[in-house]
N, C-alpha and C. Protein backbone atom coordinates (compact mmCIF):
# COMPACT_ATOMS: atom_id res chain seq x y z
N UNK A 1 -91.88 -75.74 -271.18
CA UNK A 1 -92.83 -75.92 -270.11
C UNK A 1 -93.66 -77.19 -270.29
N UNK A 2 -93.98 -77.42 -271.39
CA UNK A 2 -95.12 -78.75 -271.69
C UNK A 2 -94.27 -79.56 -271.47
N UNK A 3 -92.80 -79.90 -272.17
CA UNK A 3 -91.93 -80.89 -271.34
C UNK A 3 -91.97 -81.26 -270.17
N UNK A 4 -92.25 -80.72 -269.42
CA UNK A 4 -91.89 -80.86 -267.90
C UNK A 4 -93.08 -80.90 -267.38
N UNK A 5 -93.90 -81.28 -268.51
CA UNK A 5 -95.49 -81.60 -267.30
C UNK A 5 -96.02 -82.93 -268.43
N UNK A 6 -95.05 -83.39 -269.62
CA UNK A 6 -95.73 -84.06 -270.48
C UNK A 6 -94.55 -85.20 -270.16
N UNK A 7 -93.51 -85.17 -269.85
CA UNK A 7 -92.19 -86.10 -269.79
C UNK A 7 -93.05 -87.49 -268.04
N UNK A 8 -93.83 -86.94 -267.16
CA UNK A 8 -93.52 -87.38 -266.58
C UNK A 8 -95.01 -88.66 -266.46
N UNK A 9 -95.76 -87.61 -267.15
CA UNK A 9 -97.11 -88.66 -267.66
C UNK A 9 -96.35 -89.77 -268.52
N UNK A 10 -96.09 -89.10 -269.83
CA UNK A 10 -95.35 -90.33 -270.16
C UNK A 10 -94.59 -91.63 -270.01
N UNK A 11 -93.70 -91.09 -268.65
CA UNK A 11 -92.86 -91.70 -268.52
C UNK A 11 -94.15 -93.13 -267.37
N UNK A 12 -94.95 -92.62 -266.84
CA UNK A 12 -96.01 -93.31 -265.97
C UNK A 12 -96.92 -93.90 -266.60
N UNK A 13 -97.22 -93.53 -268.12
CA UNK A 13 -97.82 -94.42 -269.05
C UNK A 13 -97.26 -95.56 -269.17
N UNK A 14 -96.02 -95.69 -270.29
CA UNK A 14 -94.61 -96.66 -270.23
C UNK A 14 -94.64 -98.01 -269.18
N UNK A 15 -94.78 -97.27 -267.58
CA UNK A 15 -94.32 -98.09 -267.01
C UNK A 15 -95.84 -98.75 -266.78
N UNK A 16 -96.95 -98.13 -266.77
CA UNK A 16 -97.98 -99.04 -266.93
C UNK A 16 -98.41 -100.02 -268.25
N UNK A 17 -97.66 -100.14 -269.51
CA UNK A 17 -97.44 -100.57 -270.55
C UNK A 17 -99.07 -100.35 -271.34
N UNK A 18 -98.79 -98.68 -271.28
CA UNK A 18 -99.64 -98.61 -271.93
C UNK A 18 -98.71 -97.38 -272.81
N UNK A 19 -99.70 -97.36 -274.83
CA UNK A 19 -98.96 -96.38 -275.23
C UNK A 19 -99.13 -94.99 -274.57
N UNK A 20 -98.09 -94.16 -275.29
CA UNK A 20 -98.22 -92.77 -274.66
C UNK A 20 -99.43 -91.64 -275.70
N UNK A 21 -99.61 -92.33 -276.44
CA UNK A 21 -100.33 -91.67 -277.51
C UNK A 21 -101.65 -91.46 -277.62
N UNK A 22 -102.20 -93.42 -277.36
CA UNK A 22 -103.88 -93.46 -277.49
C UNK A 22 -104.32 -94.01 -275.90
N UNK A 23 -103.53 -94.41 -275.26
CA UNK A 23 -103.43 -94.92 -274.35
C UNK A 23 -103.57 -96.75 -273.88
N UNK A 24 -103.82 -97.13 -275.69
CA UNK A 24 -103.95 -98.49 -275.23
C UNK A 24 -103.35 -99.44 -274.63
N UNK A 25 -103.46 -100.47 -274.05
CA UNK A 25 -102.34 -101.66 -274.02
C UNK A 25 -101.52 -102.31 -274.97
N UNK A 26 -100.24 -101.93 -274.46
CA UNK A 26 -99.35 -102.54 -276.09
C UNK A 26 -98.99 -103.64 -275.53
N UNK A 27 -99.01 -104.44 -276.14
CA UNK A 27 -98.62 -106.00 -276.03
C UNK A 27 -97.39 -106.70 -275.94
N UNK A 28 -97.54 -107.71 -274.86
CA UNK A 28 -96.54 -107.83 -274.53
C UNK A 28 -95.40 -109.55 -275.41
N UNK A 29 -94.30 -108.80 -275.95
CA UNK A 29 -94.18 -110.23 -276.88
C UNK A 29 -93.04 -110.79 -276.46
N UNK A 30 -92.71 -111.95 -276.70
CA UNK A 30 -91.35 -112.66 -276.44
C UNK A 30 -90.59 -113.04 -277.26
N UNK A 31 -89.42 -113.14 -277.03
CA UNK A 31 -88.03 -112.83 -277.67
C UNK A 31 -86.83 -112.62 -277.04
N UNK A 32 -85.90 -112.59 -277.13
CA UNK A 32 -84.76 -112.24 -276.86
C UNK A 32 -83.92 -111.10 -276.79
N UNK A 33 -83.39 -109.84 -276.10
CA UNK A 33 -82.66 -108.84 -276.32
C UNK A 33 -84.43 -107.93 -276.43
N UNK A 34 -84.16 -107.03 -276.89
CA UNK A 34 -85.09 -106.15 -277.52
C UNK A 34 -86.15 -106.53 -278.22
N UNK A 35 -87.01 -106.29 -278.59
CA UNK A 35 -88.71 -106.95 -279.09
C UNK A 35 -89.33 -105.70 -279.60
N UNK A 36 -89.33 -105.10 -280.73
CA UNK A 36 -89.92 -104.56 -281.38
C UNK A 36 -91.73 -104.59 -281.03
N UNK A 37 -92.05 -103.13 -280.54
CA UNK A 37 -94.06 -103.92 -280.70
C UNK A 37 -94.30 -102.33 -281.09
N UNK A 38 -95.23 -102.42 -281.75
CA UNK A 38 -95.91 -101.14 -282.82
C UNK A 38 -97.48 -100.99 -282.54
N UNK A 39 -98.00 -100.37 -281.60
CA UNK A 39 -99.26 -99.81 -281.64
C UNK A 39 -100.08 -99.58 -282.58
N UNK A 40 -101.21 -99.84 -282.32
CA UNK A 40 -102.59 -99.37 -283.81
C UNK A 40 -102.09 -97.72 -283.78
N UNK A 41 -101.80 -97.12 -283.37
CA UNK A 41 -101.64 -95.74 -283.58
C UNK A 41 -100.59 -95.32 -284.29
N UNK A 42 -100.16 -96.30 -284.56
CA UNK A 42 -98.62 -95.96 -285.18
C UNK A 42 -97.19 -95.83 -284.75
N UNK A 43 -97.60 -96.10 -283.43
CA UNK A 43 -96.17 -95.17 -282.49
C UNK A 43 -94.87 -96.69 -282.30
N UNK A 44 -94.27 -96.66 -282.20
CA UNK A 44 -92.84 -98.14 -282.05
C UNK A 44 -92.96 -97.80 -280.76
N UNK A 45 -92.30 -99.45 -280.18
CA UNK A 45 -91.71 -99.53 -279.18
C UNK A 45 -90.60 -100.52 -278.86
N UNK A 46 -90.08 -100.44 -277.85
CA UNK A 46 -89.09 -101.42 -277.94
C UNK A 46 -89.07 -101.93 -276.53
N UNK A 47 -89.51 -103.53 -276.44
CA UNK A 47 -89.83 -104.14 -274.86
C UNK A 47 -88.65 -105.20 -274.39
N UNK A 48 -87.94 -104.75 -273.28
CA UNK A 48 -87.41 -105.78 -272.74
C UNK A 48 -87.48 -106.86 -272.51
N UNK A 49 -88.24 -107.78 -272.19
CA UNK A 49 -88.93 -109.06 -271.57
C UNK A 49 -87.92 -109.59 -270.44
N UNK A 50 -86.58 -109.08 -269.70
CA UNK A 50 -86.00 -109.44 -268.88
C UNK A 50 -86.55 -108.22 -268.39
N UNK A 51 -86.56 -107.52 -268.43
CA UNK A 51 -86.82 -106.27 -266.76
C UNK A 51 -88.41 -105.95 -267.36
N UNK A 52 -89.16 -106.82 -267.86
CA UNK A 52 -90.63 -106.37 -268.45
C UNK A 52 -90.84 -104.75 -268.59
N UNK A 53 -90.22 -104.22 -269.59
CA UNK A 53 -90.23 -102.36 -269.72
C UNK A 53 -90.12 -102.05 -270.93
N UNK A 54 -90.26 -101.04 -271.26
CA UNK A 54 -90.84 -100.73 -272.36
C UNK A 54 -90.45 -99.27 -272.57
N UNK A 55 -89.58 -98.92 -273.72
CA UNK A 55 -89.53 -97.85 -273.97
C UNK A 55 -89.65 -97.28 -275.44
N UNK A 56 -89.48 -95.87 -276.03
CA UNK A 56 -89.75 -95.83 -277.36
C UNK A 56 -88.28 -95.98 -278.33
N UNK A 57 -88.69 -96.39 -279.51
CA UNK A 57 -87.98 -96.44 -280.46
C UNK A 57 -86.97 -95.56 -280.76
N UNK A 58 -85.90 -96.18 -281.01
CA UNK A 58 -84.79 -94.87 -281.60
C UNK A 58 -85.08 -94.66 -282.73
N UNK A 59 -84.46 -93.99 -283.57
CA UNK A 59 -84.77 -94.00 -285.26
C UNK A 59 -84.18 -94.80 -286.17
N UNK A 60 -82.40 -95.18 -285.56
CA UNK A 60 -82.02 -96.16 -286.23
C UNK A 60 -82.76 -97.98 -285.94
N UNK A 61 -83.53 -97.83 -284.48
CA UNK A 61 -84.21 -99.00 -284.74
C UNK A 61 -85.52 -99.39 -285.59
N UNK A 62 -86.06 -98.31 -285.94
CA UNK A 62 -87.10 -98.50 -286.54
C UNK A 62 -87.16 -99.20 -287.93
N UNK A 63 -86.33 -99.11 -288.91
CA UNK A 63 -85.71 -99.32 -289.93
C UNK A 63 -84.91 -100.80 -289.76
């Protein structure tokens, strides 16, 4: 049940590029392919810079 009322905030956080966690602004960096950016809270992310989006980390990317 919390899935389905927590998946969609999230997903509306994200696209406002903010984290899903503390709610701050995660920053936006440049690069090529994928762009690693890591919140004061701890949380990964991983930003496009061709479609400006932002989603979370897999586990094998974190490493």
């Amino acid at each position: 049940m919390f899935k389905n009322l927590l998946g969609p905030v999230q997903a509306w956080l994200l696209s406002q590029g903010k984290c899903v966690g503390c709610g701050k602004l995660l920053p936006v960096k440049e690069g090529e392919g994928m762009v690693r950016v890591d919140c004061s809270c701890k949380r990964i992310y991983m930003y496009d810079p061709a479609a400006k989006k932002y989603r979370r980390a897999l586990l094998h990317e974190i490493k």
